[in-house]
Protein backbone atom coordinates (compact mmCIF):
# COMPACT_ATOMS: atom_id res chain seq x y z
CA UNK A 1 -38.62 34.74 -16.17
CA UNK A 2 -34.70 32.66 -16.67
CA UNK A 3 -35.14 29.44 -15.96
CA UNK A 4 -32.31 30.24 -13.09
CA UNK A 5 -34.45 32.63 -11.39
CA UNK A 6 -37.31 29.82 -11.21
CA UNK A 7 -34.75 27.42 -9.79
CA UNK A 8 -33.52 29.52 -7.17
CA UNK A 9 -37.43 30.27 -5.98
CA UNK A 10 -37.76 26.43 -6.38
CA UNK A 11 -35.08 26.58 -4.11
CA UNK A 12 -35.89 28.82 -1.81
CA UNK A 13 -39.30 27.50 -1.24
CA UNK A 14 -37.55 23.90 -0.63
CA UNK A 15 -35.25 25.11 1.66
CA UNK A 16 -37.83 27.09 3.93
CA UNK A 17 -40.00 23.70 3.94
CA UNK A 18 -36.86 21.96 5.36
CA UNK A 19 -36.20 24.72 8.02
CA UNK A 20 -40.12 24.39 8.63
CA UNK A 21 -39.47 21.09 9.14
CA UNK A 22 -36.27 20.92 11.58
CA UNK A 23 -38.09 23.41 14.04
CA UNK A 24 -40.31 21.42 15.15
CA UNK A 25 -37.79 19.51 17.08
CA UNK A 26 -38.30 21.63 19.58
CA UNK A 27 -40.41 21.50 23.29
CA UNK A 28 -37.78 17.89 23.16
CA UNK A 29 -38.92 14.96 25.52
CA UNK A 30 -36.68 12.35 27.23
CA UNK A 31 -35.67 9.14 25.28
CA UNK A 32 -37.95 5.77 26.41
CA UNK A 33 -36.55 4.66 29.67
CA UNK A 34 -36.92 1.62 31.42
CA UNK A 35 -39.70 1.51 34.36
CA UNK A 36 -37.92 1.74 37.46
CA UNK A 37 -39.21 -1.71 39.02
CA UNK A 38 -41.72 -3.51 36.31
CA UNK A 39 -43.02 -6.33 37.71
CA UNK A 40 -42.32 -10.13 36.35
CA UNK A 41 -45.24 -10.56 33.29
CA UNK A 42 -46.78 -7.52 33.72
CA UNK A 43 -47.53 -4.10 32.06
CA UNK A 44 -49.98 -0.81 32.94
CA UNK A 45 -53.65 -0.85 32.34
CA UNK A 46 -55.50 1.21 29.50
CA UNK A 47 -57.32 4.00 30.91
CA UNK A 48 -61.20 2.96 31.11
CA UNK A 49 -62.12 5.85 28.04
CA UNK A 50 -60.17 4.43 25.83
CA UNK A 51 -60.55 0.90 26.39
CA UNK A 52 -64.27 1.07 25.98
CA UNK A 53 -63.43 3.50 22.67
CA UNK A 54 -61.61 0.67 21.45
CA UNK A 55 -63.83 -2.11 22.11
CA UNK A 56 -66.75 -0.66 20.91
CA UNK A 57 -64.85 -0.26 17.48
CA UNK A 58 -66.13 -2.31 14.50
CA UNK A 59 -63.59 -4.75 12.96
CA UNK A 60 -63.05 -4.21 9.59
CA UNK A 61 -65.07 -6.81 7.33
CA UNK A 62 -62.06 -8.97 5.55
CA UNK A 63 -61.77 -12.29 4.03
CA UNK A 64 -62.04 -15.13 6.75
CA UNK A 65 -58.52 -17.08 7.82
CA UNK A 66 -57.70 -20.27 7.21
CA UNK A 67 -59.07 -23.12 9.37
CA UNK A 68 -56.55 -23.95 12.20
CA UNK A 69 -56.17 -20.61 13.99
CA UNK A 70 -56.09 -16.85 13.73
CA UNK A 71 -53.92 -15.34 11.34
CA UNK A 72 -41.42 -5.09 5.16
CA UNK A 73 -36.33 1.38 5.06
CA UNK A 74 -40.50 -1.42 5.96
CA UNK A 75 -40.00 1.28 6.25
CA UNK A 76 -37.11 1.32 8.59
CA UNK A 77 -38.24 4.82 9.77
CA UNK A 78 -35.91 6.39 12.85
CA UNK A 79 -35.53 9.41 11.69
CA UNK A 80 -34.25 10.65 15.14
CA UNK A 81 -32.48 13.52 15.44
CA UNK A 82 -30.50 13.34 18.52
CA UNK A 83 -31.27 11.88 22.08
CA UNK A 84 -33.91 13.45 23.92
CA UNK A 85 -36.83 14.45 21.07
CA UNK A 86 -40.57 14.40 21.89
CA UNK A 87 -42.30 11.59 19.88
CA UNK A 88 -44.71 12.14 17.06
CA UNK A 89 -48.54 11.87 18.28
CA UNK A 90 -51.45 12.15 16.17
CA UNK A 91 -54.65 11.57 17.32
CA UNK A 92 -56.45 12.08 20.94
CA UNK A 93 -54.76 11.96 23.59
CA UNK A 94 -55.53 10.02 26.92
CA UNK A 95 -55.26 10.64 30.93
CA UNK A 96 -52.18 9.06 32.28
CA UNK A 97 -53.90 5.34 33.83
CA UNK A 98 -52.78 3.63 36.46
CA UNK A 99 -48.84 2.93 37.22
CA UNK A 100 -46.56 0.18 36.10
CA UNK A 101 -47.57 -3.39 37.95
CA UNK A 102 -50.62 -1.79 39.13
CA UNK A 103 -54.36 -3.53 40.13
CA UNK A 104 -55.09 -4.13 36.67
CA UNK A 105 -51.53 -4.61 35.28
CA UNK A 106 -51.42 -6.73 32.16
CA UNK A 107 -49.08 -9.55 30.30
CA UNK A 108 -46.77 -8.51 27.50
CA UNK A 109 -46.96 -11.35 24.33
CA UNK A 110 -43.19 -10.54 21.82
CA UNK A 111 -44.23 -11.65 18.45
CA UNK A 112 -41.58 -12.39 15.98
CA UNK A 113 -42.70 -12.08 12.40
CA UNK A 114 -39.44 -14.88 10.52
CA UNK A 115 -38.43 -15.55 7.32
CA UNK A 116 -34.94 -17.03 6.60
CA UNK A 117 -33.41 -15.62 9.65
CA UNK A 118 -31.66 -19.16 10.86
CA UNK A 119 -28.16 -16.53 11.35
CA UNK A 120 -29.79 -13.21 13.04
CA UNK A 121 -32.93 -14.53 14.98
CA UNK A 122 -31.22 -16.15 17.82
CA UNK A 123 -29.77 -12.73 19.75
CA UNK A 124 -33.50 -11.46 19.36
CA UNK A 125 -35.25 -14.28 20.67
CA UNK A 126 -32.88 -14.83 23.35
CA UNK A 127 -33.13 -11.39 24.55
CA UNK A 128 -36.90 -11.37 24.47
CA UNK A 129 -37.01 -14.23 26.87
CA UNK A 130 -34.42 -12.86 29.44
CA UNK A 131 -36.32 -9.87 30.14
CA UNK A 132 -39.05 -10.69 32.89
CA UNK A 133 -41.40 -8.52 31.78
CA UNK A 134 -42.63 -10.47 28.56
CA UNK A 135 -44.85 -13.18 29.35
CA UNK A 136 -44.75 -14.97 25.98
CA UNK A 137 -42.10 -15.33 22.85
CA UNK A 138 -43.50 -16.09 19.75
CA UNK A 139 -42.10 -16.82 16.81
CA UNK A 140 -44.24 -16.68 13.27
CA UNK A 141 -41.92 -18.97 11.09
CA UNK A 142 -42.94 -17.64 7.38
CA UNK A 143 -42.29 -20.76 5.50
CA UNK A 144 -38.21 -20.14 5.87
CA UNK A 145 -36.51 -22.81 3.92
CA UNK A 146 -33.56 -22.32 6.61
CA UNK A 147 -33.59 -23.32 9.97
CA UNK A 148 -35.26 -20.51 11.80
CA UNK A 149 -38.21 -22.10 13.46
CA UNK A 150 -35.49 -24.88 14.86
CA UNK A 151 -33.20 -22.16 16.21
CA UNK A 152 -36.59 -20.28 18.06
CA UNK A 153 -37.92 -23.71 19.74
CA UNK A 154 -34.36 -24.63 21.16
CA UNK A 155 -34.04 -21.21 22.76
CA UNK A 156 -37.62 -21.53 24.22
CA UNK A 157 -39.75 -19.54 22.06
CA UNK A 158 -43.22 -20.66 21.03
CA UNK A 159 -43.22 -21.35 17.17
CA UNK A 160 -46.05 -20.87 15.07
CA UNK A 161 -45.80 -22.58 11.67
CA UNK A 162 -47.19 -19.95 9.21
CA UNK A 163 -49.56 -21.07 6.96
CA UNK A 164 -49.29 -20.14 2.71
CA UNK A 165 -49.52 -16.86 1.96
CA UNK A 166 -53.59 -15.90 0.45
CA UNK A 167 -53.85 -13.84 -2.15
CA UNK A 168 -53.56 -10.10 -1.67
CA UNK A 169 -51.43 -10.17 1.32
CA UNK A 170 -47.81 -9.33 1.60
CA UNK A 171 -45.75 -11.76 3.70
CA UNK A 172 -44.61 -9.46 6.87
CA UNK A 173 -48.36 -8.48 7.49
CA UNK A 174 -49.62 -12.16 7.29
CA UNK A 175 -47.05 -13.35 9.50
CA UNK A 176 -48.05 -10.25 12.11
CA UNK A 177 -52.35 -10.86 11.48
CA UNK A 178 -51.20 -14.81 12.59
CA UNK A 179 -48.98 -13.84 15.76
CA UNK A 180 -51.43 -11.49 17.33
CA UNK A 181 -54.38 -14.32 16.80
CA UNK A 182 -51.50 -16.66 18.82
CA UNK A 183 -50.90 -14.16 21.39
CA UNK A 184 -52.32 -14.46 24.62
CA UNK A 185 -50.85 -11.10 26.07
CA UNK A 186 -52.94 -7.79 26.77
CA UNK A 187 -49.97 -5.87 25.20
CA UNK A 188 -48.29 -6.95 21.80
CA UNK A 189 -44.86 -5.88 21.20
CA UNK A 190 -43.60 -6.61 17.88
CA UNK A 191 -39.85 -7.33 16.76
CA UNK A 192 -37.86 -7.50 13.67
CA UNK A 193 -35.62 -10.28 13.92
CA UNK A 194 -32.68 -8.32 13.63
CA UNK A 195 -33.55 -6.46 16.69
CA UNK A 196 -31.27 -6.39 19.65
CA UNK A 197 -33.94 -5.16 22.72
CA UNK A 198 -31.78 -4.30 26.17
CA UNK A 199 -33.43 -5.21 29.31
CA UNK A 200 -36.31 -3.14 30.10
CA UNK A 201 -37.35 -2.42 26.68
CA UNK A 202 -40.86 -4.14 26.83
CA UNK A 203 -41.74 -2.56 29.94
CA UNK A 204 -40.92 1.12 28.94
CA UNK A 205 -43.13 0.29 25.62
CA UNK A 206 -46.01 -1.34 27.27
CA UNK A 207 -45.79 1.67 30.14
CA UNK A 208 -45.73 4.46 27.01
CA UNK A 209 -48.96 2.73 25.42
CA UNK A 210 -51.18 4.23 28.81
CA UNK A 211 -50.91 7.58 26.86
CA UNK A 212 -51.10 6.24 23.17
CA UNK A 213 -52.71 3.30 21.00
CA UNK A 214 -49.91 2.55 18.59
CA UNK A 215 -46.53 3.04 19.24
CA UNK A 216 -43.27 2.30 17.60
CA UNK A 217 -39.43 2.77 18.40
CA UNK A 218 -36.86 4.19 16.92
CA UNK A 219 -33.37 2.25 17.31
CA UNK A 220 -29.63 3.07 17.61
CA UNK A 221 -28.46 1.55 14.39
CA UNK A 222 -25.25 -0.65 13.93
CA UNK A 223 -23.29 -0.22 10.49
CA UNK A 224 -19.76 -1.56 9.12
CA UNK A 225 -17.89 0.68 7.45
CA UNK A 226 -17.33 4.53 6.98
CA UNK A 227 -19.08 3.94 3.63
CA UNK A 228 -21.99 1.93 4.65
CA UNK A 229 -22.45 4.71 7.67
CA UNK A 230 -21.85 7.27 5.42
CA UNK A 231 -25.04 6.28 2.74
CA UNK A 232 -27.14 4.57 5.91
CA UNK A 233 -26.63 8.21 7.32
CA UNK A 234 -27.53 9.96 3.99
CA UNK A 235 -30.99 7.73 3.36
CA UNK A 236 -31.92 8.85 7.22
CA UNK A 237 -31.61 12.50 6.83
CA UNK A 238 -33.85 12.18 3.89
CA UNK A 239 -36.60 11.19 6.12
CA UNK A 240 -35.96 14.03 8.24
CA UNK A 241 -36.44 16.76 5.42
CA UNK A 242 -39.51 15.02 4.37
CA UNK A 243 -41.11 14.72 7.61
CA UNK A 244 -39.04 16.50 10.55
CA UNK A 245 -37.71 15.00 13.52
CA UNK A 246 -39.62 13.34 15.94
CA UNK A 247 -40.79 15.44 18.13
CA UNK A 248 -43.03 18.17 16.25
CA UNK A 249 -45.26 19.13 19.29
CA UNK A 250 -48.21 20.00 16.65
CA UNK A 251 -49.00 16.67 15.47
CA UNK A 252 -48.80 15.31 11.60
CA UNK A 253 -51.85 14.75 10.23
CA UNK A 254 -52.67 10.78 9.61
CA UNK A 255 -51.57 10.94 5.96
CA UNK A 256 -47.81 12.22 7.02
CA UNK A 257 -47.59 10.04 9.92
CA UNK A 258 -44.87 7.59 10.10
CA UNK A 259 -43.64 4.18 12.03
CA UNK A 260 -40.99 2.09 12.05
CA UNK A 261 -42.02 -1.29 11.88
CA UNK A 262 -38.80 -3.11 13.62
CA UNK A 263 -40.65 -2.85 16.82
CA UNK A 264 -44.30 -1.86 17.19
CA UNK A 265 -46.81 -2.35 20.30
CA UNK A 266 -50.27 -2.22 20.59
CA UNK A 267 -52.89 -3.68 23.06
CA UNK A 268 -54.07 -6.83 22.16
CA UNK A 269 -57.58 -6.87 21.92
CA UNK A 270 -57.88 -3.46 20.09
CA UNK A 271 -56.09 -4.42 17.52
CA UNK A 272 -58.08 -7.14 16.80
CA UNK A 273 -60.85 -5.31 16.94
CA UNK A 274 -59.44 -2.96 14.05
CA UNK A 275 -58.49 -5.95 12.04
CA UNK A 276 -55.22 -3.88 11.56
CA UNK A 277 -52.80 -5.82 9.65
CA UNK A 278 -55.90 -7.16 7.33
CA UNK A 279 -56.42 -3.67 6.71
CA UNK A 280 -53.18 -2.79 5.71
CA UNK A 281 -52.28 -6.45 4.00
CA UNK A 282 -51.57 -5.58 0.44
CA UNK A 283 -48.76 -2.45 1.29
CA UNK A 284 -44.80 -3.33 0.77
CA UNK A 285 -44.65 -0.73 3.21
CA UNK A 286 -46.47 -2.09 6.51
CA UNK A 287 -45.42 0.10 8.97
CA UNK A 288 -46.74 3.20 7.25
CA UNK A 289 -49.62 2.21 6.15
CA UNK A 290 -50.60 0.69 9.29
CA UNK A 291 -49.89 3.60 11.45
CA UNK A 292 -51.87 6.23 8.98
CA UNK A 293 -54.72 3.51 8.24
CA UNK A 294 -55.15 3.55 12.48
CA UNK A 295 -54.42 7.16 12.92
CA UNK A 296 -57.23 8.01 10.06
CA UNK A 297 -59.67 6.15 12.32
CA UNK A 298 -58.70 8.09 15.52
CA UNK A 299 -55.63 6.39 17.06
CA UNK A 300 -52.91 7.61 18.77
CA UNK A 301 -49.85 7.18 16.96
CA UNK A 302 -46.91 7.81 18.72
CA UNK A 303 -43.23 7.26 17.94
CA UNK A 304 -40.24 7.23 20.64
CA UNK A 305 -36.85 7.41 21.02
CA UNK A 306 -35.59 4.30 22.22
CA UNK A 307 -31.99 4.05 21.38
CA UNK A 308 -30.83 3.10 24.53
CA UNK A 309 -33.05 0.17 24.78
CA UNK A 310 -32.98 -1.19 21.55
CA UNK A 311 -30.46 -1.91 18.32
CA UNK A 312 -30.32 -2.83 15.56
CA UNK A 313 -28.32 -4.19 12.90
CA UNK A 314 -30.53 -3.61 9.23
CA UNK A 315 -27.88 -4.62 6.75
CA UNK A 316 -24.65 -6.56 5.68
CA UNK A 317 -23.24 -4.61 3.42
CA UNK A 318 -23.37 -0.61 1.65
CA UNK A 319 -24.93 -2.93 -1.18
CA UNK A 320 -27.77 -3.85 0.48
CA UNK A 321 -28.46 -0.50 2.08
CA UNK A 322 -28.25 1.09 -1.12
CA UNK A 323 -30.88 -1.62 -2.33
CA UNK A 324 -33.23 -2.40 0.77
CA UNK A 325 -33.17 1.15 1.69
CA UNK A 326 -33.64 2.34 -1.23
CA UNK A 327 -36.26 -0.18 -1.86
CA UNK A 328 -38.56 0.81 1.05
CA UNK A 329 -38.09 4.41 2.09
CA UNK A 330 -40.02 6.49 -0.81
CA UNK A 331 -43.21 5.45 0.74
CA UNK A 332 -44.69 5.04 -2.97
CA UNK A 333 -47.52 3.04 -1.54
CA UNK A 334 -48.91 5.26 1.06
CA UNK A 335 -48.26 8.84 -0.56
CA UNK A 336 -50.80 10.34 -2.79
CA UNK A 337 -48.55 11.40 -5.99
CA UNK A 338 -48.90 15.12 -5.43
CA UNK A 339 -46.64 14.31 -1.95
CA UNK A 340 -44.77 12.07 -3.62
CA UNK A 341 -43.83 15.03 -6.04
CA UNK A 342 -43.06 17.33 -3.28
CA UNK A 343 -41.08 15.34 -0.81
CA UNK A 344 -38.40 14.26 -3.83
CA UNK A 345 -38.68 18.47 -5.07
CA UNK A 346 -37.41 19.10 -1.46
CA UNK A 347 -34.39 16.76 -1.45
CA UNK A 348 -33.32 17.28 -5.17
CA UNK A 349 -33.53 21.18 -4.49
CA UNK A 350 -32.60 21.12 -0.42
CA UNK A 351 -30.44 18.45 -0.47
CA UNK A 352 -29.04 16.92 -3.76
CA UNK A 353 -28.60 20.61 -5.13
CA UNK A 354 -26.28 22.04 -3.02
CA UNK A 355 -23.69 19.58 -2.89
CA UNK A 356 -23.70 19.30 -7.06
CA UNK A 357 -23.03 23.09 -7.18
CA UNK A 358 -20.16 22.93 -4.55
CA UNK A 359 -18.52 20.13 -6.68
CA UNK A 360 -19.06 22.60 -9.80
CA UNK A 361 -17.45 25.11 -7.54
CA UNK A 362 -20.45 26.91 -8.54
CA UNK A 363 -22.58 27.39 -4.79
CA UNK A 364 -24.91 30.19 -4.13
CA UNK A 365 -24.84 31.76 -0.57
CA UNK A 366 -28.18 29.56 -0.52
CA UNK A 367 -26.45 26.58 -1.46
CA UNK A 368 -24.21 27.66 1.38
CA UNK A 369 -27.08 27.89 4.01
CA UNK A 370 -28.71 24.52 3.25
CA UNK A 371 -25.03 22.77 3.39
CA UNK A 372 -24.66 23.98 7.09
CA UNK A 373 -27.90 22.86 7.60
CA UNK A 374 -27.29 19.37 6.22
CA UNK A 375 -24.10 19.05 8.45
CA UNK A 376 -25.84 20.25 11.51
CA UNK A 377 -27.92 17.64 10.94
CA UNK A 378 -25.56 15.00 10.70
CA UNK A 379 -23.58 16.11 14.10
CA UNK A 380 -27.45 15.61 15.62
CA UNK A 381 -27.67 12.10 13.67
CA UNK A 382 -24.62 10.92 15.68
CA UNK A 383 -27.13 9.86 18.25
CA UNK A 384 -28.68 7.44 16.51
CA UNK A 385 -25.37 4.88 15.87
CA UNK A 386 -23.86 2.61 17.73
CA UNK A 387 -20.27 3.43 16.95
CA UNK A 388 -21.08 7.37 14.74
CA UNK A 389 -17.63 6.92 13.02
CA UNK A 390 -15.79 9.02 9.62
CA UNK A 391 -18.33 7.91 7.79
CA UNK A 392 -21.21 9.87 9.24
CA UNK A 393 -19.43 13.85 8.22
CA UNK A 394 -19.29 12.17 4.74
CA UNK A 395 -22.79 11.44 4.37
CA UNK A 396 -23.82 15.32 2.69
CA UNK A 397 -21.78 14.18 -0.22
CA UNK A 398 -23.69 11.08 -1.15
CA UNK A 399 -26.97 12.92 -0.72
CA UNK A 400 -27.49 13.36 -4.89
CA UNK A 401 -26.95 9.37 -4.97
CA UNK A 402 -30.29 9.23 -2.63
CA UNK A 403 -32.24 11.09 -3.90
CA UNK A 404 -31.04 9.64 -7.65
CA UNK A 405 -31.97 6.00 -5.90
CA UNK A 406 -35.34 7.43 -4.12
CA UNK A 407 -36.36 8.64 -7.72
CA UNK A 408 -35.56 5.90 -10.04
CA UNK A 409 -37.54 3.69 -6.85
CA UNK A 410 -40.49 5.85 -7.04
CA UNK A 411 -40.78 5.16 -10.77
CA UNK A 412 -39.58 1.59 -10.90
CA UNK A 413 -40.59 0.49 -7.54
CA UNK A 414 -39.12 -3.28 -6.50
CA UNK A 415 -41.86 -6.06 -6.21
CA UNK A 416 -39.68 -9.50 -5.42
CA UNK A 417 -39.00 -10.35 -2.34
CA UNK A 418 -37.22 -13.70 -0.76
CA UNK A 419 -38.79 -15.59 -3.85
CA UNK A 420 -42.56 -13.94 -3.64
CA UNK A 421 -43.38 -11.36 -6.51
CA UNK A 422 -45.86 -8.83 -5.42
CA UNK A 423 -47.87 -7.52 -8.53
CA UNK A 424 -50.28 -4.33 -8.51
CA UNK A 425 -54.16 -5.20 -8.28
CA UNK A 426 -56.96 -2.80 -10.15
CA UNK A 427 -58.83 -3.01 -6.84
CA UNK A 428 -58.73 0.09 -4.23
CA UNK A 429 -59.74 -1.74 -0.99
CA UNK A 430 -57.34 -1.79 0.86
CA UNK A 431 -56.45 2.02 0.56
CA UNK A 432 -55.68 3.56 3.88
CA UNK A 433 -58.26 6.47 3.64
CA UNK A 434 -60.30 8.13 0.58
CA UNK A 435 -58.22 10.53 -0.94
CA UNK A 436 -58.49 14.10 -0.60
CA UNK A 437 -57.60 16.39 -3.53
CA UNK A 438 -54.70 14.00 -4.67
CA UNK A 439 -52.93 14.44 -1.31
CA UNK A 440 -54.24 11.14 0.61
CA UNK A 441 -54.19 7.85 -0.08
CA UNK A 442 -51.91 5.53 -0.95
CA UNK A 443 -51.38 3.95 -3.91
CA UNK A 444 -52.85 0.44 -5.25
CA UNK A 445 -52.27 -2.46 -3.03
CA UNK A 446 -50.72 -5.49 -4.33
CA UNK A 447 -50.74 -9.12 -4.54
CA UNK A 448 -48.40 -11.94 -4.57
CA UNK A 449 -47.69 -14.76 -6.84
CA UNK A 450 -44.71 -17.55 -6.56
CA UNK A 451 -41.35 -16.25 -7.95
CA UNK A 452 -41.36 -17.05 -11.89
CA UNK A 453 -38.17 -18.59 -13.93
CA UNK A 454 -36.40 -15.48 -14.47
CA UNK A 455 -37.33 -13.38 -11.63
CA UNK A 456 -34.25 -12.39 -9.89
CA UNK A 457 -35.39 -13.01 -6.04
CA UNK A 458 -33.87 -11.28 -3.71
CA UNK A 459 -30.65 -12.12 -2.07
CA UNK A 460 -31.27 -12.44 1.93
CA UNK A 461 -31.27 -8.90 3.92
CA UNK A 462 -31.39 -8.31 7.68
CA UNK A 463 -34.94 -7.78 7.90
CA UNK A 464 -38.03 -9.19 9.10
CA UNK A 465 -40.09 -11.53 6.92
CA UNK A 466 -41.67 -9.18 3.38
């Protein structure tokens, strides 16, 4: 058989993945909305099933925390594909409980996870307070050399001095395991401090968490440039022909679930009792791992559309998306290498492919297809920008530079971060479930040592503390 004949089955076989893929976008719900009248401090009850389901759930056995107190596209996953999709579920799913501000209506704790965010923290923090829902701000300074935890306490949020980092944990998941030990809230919503939540926002989270345990929320995203749009636009789409859009009314199975870790809630006291972010506290990618470690022991893992509640504004330049995007979004860690394989087969052959043949002048009627795919999908990606400018009917053409940067990240994945250097441990722990037949399972955790003359640390991104 030509080697040409192979590639166009190759091909072929990508392409009907991809299409696979898109259709489940439909049987669409409504974006997260605010609750009509949520009630100062308050937020709905968990049904009675699944609150005794989660308290009769064993913690996981972990190394103890310090004396004093309780304790990273992260993937930067919101791969929506236009207003109005249904969110990803996996896992059972519960009777509607009782209504917003209802007999047994709850408190709402905003944790902050901070490092180095002195310039971006402030909008987040103040917007967290002003909404009368939340009961509680608090922000987990991550020993930032800046002035972060000085710019929280004037605005009035309660500051938690983080403690060093132990051994085997990655910063952004110690900073979380300490917050939610602070908390005093039944329902934990978690922020990136480069977050921009709209009024309501807490409320419509804490409301959507009566049908779900874990959910997180996928932003309307501010970029500068057509450029930066352009590339922020093409790294996005490549999470839609790995995993679909949200809204796939058959649900992903745990090891193809995905989160966005920007903002997260959960109730309080279950996730304490699944020692989550200990579970998940050697992966670069957080959000990932914790939502297919939770949704491998039978949670509800559900991811929403809330662009018109919440923004966000990742990065500074088309630099730093084509480095902290690129450094987060192949999902190394959490992807058995067989997957790994597959998902950067479809965007070399779905994706990358097409637009290197139309440059030859050289497209097949295939090629064709798959490019009016791709730009279909970028008139549906308008949705999830701020300002969708020029840039975002460019982004097709950069798609061989992503999945050239998604490779060579795969292979030579980054391990500093803000002056820690995360190194891969022998040990298997802290996997997120055994593996079956190569597919499951992430990769080794890792650990972190102090930055080392010569490392080249990191230059600041908008981001939450790694």
């Amino acid at each position: 058989m030509k080697p040409s004949t192979i590639l166009t089955a190759a091909q072929a076989v990508a392409a009907l993945a991809v299409l696979t893929r898109l259709a489940r976008g439909r049987g669409r719900r409504a974006p997260l909305r605010a609750p009509a009248d949520p009630g100062p401090g308050t937020a709905p009850a968990m049904t009675t099933a699944r609150e005794e389901r989660h308290r009769a759930e064993p913690a996981l056995t972990a190394e103890p925390l310090p004396a004093g107190g309780g304790p990273e596209p992260a993937l930067d996953v919101s791969a929506r594909t236009g207003q109005g999709i249904e969110p990803w579920t996996t896992g059972p799913a519960a009777p509607v409980g009782a209504a917003w501000g209802g007999a047994r209506s709850r408190t709402i704790s905003v944790v902050i996870p901070a490092r180095d965010e002195e310039h971006r923290i402030g909008p987040c923090v103040a917007a967290a307070l002003a909404d009368p829902s939340v009961g509680e701000v608090l922000v987990v300074d991550d020993e930032s050399a800046d002035g972060t935890a000085r710019v929280a306490a004037e605005l009035g949020a309660r500051v938690v001095a983080g403690r060093p980092l132990p051994a085997g944990w990655v910063g952004k998941q110690w900073a979380l395991h300490q917050g939610l030990a602070e908390a005093r809230g039944d329902v934990v919503v978690t922020l990136d401090a480069d977050t921009r939540p709209r009024p309501g926002l807490f409320g419509a989270m804490a409301a959507e968490l009566d049908g779900c345990d874990l959910l997180s929320a996928g932003p309307r995203f501010a970029t500068g440039g057509p450029v930066e749009q352009a590339l922020h636009a093409s790294f996005l789409a490549t999470l839609v022909y790995r995993f679909g859009p949200i809204g796939s009314p058959v649900p992903p199975p745990p090891h193809r679930v995905v989160a966005n870790g920007q903002c997260m809630a959960f109730r309080r006291g279950a996730m304490r009792a699944a020692d989550g972010f200990a579970r998940v506290r050697g992966h670069l990618t957080d959000d990932v791992a914790l939502a297919r470690a939770l949704a491998g022991r039978g949670w509800a893992v559900r991811f929403v559309d809330a662009g018109d509640l919440l923004e966000v504004d990742m990065h500074d330049s088309t630099a730093e998306v084509w480095r902290e995007w690129g450094r987060t979004l192949h999902l190394r860690d959490v992807t058995g290498r067989l997957w790994q394989a597959g998902d950067l087969a479809v965007l070399w052959l779905a994706a990358a492919l097409p637009v290197l043949r139309l440059a030859a002048g050289r497209p097949t009627r295939l090629d064709l297809g798959l490019l009016g795919t791709r730009f279909l999908l970028t008139a549906a990606l308008r949705a999830s920008y701020t300002r969708p400018g020029p840039g975002l009917p460019l982004s097709p053409l950069l798609d061989p530079l992503t999945a050239l940067r998604l490779t060579y990240a795969t292979l030579r994945p980054a391990r500093t971060w803000r002056g820690r250097t995360y190194e891969t441990l022998d040990t298997t722990a802290a996997r997120l479930a055994p593996p079956r037949a190569g597919l499951d399972g992430g990769c080794p955790p890792v650990t972190a040592r102090p930055a080392r003359d010569g490392d080249r640390p990191a230059p600041p991104a908008r981001n939450a503390a790694r």
